[in-house]
PDB file of N, CA and C in Angstrom:
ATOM      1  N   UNK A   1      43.835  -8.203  98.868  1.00  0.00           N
ATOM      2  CA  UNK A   1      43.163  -8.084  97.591  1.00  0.00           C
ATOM      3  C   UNK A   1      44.101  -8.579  96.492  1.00  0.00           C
ATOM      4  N   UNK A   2      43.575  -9.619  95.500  1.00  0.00           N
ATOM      5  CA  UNK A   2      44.590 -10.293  94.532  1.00  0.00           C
ATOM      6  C   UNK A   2      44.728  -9.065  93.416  1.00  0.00           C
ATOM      7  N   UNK A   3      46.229  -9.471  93.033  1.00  0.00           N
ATOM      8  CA  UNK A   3      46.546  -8.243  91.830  1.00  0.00           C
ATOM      9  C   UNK A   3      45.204  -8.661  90.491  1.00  0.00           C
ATOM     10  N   UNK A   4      45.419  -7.730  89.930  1.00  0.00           N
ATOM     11  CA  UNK A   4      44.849  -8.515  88.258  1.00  0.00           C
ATOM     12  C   UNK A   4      45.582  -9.440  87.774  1.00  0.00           C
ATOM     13  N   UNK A   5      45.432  -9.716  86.982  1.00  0.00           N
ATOM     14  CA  UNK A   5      46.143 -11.228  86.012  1.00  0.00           C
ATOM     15  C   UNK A   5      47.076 -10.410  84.809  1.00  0.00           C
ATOM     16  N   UNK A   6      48.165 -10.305  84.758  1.00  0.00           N
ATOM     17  CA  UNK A   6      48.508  -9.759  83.831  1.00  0.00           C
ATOM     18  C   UNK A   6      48.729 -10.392  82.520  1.00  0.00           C
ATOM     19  N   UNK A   7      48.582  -9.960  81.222  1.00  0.00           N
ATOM     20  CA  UNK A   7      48.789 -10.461  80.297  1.00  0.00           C
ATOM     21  C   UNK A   7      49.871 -10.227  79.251  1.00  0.00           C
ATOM     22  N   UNK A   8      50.770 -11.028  78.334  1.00  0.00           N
ATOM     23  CA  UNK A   8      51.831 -10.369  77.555  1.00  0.00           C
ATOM     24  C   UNK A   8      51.784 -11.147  76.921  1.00  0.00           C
ATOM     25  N   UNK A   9      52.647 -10.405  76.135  1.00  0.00           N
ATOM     26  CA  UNK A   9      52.235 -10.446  74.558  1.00  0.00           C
ATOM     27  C   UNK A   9      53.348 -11.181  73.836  1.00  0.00           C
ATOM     28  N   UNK A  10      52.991 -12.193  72.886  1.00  0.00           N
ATOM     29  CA  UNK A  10      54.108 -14.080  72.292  1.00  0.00           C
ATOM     30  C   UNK A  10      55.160 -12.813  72.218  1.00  0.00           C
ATOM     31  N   UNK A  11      55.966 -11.599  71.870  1.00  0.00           N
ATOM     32  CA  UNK A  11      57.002 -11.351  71.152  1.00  0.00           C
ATOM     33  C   UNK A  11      57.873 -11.190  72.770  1.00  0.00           C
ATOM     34  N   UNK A  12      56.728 -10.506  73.653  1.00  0.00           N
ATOM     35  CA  UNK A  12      57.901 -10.747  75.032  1.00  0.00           C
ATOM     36  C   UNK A  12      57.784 -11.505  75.977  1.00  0.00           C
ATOM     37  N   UNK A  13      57.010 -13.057  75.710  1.00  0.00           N
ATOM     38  CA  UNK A  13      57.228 -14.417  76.014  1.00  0.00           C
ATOM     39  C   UNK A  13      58.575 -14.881  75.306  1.00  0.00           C
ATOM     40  N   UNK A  14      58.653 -14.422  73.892  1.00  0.00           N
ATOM     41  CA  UNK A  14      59.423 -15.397  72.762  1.00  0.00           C
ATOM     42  C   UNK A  14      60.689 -14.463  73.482  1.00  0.00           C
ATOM     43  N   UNK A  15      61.004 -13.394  73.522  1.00  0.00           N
ATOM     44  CA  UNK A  15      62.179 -12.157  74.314  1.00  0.00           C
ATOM     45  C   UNK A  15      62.800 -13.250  75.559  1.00  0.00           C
ATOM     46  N   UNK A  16      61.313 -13.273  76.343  1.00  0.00           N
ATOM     47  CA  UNK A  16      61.980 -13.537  77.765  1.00  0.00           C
ATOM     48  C   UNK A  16      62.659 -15.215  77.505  1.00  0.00           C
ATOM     49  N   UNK A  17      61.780 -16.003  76.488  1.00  0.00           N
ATOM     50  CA  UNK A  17      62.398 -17.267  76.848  1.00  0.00           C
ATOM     51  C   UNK A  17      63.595 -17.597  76.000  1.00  0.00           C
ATOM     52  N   UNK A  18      64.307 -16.294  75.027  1.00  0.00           N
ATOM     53  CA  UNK A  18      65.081 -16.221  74.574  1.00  0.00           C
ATOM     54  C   UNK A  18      66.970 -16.269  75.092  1.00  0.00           C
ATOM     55  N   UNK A  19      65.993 -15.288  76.316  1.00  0.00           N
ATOM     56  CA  UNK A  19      67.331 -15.023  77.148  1.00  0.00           C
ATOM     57  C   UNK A  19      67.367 -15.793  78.350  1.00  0.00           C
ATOM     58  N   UNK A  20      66.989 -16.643  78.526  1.00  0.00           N
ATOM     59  CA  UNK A  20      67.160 -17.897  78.983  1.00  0.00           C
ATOM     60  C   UNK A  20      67.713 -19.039  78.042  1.00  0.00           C
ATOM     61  N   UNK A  21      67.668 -19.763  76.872  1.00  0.00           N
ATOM     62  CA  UNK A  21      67.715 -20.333  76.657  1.00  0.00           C
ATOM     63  C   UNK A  21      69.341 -20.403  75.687  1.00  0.00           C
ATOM     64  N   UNK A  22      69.131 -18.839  74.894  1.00  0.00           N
ATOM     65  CA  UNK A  22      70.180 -18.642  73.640  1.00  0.00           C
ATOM     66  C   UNK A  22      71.587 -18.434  74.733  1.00  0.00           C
ATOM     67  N   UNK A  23      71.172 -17.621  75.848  1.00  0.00           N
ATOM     68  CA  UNK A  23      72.555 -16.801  76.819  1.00  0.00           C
ATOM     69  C   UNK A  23      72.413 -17.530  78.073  1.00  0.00           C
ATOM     70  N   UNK A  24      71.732 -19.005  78.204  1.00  0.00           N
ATOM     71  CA  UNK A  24      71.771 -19.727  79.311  1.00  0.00           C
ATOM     72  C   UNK A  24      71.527 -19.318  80.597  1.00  0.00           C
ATOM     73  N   UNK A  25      71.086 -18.306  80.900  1.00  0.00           N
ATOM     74  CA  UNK A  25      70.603 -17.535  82.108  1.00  0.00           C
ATOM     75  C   UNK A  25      69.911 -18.509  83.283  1.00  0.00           C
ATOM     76  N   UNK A  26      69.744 -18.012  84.270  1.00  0.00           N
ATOM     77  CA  UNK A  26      69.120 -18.682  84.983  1.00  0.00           C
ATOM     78  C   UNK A  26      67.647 -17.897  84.907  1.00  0.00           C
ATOM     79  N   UNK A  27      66.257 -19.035  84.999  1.00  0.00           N
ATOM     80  CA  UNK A  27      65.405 -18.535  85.171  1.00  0.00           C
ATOM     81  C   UNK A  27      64.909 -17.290  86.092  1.00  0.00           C
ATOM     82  N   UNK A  28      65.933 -17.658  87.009  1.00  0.00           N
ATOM     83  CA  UNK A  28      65.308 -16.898  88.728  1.00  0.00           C
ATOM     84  C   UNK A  28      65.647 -15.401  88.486  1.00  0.00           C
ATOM     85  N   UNK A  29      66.844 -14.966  87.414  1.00  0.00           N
ATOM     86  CA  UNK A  29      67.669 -13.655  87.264  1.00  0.00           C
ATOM     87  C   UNK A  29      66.601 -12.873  85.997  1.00  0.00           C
ATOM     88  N   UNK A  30      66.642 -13.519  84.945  1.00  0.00           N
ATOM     89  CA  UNK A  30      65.721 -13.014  83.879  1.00  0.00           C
ATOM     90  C   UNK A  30      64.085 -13.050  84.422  1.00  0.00           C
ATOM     91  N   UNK A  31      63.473 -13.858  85.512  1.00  0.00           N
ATOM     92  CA  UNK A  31      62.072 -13.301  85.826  1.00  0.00           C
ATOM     93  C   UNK A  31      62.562 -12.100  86.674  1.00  0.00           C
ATOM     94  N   UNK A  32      63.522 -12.216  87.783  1.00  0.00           N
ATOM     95  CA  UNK A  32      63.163 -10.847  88.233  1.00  0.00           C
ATOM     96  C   UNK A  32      63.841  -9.183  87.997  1.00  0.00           C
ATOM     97  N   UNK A  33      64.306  -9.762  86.799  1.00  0.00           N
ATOM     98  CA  UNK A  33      65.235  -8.300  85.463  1.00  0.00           C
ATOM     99  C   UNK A  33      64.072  -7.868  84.878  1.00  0.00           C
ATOM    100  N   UNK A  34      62.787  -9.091  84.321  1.00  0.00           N
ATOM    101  CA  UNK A  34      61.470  -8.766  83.723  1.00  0.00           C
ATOM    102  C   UNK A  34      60.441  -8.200  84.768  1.00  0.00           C
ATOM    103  N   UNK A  35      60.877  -8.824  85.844  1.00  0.00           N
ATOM    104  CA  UNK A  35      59.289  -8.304  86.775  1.00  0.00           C
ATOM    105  C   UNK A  35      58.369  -9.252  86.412  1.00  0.00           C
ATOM    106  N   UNK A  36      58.698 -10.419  86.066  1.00  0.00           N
ATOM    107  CA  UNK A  36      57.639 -11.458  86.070  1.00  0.00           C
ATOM    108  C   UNK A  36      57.803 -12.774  87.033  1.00  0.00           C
ATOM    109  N   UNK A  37      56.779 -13.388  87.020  1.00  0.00           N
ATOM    110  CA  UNK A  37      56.981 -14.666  88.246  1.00  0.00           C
ATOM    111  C   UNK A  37      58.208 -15.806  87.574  1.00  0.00           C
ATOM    112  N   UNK A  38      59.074 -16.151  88.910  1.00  0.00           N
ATOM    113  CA  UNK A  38      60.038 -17.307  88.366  1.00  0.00           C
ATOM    114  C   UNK A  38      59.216 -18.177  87.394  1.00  0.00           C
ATOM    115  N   UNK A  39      57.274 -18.869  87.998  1.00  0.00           N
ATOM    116  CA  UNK A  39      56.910 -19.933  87.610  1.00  0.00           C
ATOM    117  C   UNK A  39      56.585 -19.761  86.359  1.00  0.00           C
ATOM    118  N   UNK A  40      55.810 -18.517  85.949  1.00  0.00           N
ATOM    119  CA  UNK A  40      55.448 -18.108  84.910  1.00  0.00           C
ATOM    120  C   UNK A  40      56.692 -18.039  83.844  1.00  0.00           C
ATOM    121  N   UNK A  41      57.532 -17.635  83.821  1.00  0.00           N
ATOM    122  CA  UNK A  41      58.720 -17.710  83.044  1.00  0.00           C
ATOM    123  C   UNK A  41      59.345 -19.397  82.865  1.00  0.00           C
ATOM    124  N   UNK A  42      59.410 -20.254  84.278  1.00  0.00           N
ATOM    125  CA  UNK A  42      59.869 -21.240  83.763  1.00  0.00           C
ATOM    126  C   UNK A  42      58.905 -22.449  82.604  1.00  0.00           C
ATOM    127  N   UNK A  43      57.563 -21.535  83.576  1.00  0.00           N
ATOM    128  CA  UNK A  43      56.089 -22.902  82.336  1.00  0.00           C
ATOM    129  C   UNK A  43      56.779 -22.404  80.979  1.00  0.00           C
ATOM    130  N   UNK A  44      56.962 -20.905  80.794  1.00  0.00           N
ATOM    131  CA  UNK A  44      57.344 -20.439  79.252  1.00  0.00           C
ATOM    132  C   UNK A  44      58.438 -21.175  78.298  1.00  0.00           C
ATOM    133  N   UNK A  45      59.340 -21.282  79.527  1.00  0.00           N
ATOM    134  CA  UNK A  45      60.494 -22.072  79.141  1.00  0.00           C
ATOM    135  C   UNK A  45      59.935 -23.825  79.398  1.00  0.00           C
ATOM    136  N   UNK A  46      59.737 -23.744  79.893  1.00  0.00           N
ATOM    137  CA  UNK A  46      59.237 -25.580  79.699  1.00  0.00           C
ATOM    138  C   UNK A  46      58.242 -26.113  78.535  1.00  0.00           C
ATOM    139  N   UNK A  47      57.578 -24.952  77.978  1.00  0.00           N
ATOM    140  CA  UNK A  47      56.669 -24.991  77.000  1.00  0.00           C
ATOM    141  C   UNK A  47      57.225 -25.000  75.693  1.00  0.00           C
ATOM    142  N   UNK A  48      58.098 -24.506  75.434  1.00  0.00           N
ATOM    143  CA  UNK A  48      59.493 -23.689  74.390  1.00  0.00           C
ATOM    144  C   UNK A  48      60.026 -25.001  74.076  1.00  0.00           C
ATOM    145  N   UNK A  49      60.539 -25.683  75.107  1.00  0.00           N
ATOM    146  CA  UNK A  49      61.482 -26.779  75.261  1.00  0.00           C
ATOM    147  C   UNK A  49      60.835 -28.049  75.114  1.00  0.00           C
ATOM    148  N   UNK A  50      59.693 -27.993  75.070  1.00  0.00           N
ATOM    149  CA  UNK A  50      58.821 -29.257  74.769  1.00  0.00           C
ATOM    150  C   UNK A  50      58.686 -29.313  73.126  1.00  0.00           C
ATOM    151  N   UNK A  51      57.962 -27.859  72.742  1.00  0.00           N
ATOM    152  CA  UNK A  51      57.403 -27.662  70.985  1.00  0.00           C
ATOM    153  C   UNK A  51      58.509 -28.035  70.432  1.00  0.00           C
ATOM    154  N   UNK A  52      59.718 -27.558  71.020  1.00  0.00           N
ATOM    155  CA  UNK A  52      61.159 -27.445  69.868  1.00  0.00           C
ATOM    156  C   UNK A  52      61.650 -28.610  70.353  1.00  0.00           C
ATOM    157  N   UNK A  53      61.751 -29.821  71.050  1.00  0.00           N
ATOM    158  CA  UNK A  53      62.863 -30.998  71.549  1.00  0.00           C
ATOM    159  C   UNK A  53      63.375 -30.569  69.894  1.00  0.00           C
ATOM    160  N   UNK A  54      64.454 -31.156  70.211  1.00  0.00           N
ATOM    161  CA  UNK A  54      65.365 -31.563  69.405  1.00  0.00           C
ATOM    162  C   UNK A  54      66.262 -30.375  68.194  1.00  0.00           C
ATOM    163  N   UNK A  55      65.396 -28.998  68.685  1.00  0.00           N
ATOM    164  CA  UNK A  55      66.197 -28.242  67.556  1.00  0.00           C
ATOM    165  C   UNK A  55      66.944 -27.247  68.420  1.00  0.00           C
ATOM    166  N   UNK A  56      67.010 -27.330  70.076  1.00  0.00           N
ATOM    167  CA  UNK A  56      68.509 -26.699  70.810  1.00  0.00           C
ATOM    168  C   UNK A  56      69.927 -26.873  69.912  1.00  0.00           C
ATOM    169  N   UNK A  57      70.554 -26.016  69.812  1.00  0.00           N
ATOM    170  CA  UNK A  57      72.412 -26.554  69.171  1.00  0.00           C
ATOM    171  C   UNK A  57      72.814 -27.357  70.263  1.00  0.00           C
ATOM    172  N   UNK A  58      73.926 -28.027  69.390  1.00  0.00           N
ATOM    173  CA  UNK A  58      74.471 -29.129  70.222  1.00  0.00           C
ATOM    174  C   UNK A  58      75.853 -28.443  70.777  1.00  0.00           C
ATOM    175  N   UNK A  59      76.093 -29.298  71.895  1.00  0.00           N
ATOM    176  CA  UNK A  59      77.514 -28.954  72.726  1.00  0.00           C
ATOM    177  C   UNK A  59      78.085 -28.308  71.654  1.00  0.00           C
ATOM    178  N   UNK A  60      79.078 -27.211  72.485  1.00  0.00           N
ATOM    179  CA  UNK A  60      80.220 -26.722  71.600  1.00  0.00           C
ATOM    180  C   UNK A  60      81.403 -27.882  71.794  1.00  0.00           C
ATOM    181  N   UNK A  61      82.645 -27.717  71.459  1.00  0.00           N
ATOM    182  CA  UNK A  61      83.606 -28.664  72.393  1.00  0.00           C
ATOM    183  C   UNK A  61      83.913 -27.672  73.774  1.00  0.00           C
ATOM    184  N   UNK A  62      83.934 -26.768  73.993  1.00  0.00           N
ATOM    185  CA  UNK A  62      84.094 -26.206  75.141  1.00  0.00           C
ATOM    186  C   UNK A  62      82.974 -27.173  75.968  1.00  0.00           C
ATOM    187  N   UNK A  63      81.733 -26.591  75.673  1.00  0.00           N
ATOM    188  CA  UNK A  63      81.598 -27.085  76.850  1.00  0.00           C
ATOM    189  C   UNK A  63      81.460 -28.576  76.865  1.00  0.00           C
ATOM    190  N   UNK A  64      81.482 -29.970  75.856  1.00  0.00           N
ATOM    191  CA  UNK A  64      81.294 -30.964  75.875  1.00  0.00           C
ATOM    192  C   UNK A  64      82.763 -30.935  77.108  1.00  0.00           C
ATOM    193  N   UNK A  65      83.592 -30.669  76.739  1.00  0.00           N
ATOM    194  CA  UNK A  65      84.993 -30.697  77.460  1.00  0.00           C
ATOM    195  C   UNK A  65      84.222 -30.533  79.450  1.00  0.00           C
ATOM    196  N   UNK A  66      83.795 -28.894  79.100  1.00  0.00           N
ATOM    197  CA  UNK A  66      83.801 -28.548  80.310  1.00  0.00           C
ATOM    198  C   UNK A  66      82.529 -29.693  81.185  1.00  0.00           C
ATOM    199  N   UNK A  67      81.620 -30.642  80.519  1.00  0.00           N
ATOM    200  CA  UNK A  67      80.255 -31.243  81.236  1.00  0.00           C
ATOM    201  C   UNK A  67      81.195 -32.476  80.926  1.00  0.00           C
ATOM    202  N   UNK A  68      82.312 -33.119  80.563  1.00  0.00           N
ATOM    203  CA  UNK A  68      83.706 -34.179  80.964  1.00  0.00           C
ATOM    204  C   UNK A  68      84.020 -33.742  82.263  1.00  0.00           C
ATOM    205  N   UNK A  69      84.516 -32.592  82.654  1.00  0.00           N
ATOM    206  CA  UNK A  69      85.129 -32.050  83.629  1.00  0.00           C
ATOM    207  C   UNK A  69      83.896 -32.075  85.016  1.00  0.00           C
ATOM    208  N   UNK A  70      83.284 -31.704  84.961  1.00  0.00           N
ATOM    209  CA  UNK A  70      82.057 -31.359  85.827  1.00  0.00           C
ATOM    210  C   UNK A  70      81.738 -32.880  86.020  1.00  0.00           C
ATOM    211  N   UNK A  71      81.059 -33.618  85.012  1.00  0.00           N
ATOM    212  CA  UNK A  71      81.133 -35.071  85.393  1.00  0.00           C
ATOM    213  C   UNK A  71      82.210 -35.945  86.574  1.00  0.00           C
ATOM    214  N   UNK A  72      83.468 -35.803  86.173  1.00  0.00           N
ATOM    215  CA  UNK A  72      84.339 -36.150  86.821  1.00  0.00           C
ATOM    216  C   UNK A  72      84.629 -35.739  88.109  1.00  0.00           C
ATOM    217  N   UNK A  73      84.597 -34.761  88.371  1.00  0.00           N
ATOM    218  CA  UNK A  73      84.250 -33.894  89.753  1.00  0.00           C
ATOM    219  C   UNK A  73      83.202 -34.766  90.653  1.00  0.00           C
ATOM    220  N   UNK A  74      81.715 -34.762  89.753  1.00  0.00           N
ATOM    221  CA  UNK A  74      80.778 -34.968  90.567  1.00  0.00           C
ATOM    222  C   UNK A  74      81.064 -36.158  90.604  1.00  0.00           C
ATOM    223  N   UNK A  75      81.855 -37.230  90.513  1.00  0.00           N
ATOM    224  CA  UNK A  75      81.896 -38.927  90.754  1.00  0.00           C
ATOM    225  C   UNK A  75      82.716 -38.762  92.143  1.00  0.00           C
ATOM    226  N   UNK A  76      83.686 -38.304  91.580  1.00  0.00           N
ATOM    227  CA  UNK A  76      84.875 -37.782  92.811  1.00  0.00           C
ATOM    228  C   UNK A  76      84.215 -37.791  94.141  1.00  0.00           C
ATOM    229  N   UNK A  77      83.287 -36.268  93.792  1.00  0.00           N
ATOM    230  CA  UNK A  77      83.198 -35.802  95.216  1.00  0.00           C
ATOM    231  C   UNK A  77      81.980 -36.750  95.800  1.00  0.00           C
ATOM    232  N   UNK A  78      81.251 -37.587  95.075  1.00  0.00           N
ATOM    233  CA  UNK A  78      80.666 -38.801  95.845  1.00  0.00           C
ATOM    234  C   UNK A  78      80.948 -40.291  95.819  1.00  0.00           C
ATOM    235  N   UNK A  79      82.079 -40.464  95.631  1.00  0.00           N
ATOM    236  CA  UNK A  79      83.257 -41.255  95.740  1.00  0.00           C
ATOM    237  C   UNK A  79      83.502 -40.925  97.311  1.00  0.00           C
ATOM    238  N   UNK A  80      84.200 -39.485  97.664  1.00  0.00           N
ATOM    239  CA  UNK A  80      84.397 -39.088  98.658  1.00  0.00           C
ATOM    240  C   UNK A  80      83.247 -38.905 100.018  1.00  0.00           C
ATOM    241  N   UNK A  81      82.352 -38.647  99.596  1.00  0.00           N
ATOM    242  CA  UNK A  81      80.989 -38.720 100.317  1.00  0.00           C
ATOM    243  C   UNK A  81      81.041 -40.181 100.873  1.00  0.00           C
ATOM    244  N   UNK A  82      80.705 -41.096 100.084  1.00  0.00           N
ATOM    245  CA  UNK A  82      80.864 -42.095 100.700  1.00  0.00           C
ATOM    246  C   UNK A  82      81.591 -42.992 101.424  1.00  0.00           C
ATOM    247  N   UNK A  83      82.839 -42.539 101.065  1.00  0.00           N
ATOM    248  CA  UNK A  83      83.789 -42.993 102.177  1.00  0.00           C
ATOM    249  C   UNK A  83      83.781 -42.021 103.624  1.00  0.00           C
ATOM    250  N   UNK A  84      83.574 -40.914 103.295  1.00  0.00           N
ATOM    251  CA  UNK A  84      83.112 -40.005 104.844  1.00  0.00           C
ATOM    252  C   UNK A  84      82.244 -40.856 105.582  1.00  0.00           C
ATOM    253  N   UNK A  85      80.505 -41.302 104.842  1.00  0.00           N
ATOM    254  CA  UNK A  85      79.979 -41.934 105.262  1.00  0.00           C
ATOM    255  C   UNK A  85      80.279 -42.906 106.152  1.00  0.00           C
ATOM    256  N   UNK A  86      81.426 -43.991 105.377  1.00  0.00           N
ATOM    257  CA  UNK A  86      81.421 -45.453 106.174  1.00  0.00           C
ATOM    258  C   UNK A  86      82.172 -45.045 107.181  1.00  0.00           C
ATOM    259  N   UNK A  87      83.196 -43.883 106.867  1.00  0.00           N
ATOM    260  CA  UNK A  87      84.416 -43.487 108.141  1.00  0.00           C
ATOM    261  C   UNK A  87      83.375 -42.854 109.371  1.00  0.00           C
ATOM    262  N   UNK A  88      82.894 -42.122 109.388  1.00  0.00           N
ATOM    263  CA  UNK A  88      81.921 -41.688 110.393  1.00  0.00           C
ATOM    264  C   UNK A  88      80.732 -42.946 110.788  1.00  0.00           C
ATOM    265  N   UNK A  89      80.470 -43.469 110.102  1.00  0.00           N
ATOM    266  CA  UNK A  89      79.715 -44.465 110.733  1.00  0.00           C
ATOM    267  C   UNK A  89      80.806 -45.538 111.791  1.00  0.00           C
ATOM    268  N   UNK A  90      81.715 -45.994 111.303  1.00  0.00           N
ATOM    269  CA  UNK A  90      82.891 -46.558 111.933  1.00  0.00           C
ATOM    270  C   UNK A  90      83.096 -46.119 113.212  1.00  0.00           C
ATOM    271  N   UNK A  91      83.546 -44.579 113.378  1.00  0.00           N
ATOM    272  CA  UNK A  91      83.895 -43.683 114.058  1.00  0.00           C
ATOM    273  C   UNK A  91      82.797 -43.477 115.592  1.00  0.00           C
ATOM    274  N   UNK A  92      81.438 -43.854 115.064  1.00  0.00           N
ATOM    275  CA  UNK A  92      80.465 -43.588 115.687  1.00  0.00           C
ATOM    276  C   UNK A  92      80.252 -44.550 116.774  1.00  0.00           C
ATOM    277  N   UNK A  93      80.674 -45.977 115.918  1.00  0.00           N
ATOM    278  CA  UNK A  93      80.519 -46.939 116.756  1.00  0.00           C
ATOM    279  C   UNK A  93      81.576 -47.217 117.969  1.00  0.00           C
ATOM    280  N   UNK A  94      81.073 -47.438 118.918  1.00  0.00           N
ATOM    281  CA  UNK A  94      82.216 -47.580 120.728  1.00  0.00           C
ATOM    282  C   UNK A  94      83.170 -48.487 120.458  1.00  0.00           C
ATOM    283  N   UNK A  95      84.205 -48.168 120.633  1.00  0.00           N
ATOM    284  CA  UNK A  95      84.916 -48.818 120.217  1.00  0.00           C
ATOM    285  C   UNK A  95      85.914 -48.568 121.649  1.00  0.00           C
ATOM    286  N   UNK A  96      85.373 -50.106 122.533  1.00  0.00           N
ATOM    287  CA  UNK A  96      86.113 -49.850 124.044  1.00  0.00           C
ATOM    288  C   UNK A  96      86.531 -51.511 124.081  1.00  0.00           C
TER     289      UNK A  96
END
Protein backbone atom coordinates (compact mmCIF):
# COMPACT_ATOMS: atom_id res chain seq x y z
CA UNK A 1 0.00 0.00 0.00
CA UNK A 2 1.67 3.47 -1.20
CA UNK A 3 2.38 6.01 1.69
CA UNK A 4 0.41 9.41 1.20
CA UNK A 5 2.24 12.14 -0.60
CA UNK A 6 3.61 14.29 1.85
CA UNK A 7 3.63 17.90 1.68
CA UNK A 8 6.03 20.87 3.16
CA UNK A 9 6.01 23.87 3.55
CA UNK A 10 8.70 26.81 1.11
CA UNK A 11 10.27 27.80 4.81
CA UNK A 12 11.43 23.97 5.29
CA UNK A 13 12.23 23.49 1.54
CA UNK A 14 14.15 27.04 1.78
CA UNK A 15 15.79 25.28 5.62
CA UNK A 16 16.57 22.07 3.91
CA UNK A 17 18.13 23.57 0.70
CA UNK A 18 19.93 25.90 2.89
CA UNK A 19 21.96 23.39 4.55
CA UNK A 20 23.06 22.00 1.63
CA UNK A 21 24.10 24.70 -0.17
CA UNK A 22 25.37 27.65 2.61
CA UNK A 23 27.37 24.47 4.84
CA UNK A 24 28.02 22.37 1.59
CA UNK A 25 26.56 19.19 2.89
CA UNK A 26 25.99 16.39 0.99
CA UNK A 27 22.52 15.84 -0.25
CA UNK A 28 22.36 12.09 0.85
CA UNK A 29 23.21 13.26 4.87
CA UNK A 30 20.71 16.32 5.11
CA UNK A 31 17.70 14.11 3.31
CA UNK A 32 18.19 11.47 5.72
CA UNK A 33 18.83 14.01 9.13
CA UNK A 34 15.26 15.45 7.51
CA UNK A 35 13.51 12.17 6.82
CA UNK A 36 12.98 13.18 3.37
CA UNK A 37 13.80 11.46 -0.07
CA UNK A 38 17.57 12.01 -1.41
CA UNK A 39 15.48 12.86 -4.90
CA UNK A 40 13.11 15.11 -3.46
CA UNK A 41 15.74 17.19 -1.70
CA UNK A 42 18.14 17.12 -4.62
CA UNK A 43 15.02 18.42 -7.39
CA UNK A 44 14.89 21.20 -4.33
CA UNK A 45 18.36 21.85 -4.68
CA UNK A 46 18.50 21.70 -8.44
CA UNK A 47 15.54 24.04 -8.55
CA UNK A 48 17.34 26.67 -6.04
CA UNK A 49 20.38 26.46 -8.26
CA UNK A 50 18.71 27.07 -11.47
CA UNK A 51 16.31 30.42 -10.12
CA UNK A 52 19.56 31.84 -8.43
CA UNK A 53 22.61 30.87 -11.27
CA UNK A 54 24.83 33.29 -10.66
CA UNK A 55 24.18 34.70 -7.09
CA UNK A 56 26.24 31.48 -5.16
CA UNK A 57 29.58 33.43 -3.43
CA UNK A 58 32.53 32.97 -5.17
CA UNK A 59 35.64 30.76 -4.16
CA UNK A 60 37.21 31.79 -0.99
CA UNK A 61 41.14 31.61 -1.64
CA UNK A 62 41.11 28.58 0.52
CA UNK A 63 39.35 26.80 -1.38
CA UNK A 64 40.29 28.31 -4.98
CA UNK A 65 43.84 27.05 -3.55
CA UNK A 66 42.38 23.82 -2.29
CA UNK A 67 40.17 22.98 -6.18
CA UNK A 68 44.35 24.00 -7.61
CA UNK A 69 45.30 21.19 -5.40
CA UNK A 70 42.52 18.64 -6.11
CA UNK A 71 42.90 19.53 -9.84
CA UNK A 72 46.45 18.58 -9.82
CA UNK A 73 45.99 15.35 -8.07
CA UNK A 74 43.26 14.39 -10.42
CA UNK A 75 45.70 14.90 -13.69
CA UNK A 76 48.35 12.98 -11.76
CA UNK A 77 46.44 10.16 -10.80
CA UNK A 78 45.23 9.75 -14.56
CA UNK A 79 48.47 10.46 -15.88
CA UNK A 80 49.18 7.37 -13.76
CA UNK A 81 46.13 5.37 -14.84
CA UNK A 82 47.24 5.48 -18.05
CA UNK A 83 50.47 4.43 -17.97
CA UNK A 84 49.18 1.30 -15.73
CA UNK A 85 47.00 0.88 -18.70
CA UNK A 86 49.70 0.64 -21.53
CA UNK A 87 52.06 -1.31 -18.83
CA UNK A 88 49.44 -4.02 -18.31
CA UNK A 89 48.41 -4.15 -21.72
CA UNK A 90 52.25 -4.73 -22.62
CA UNK A 91 52.47 -7.15 -19.82
CA UNK A 92 49.49 -9.09 -21.15
CA UNK A 93 50.86 -9.64 -24.35
CA UNK A 94 53.21 -13.30 -24.74
CA UNK A 95 56.07 -12.36 -24.85
CA UNK A 96 58.08 -15.86 -25.77
Amino acid sequence: MPRPKRSFSPEFRREAVKLVIDESRPIVDVARELGIGEGTLGSWVARYRRDHAGEEPALSVNERERLRQLERETRELRMENEFLKKAAAYFARDHR
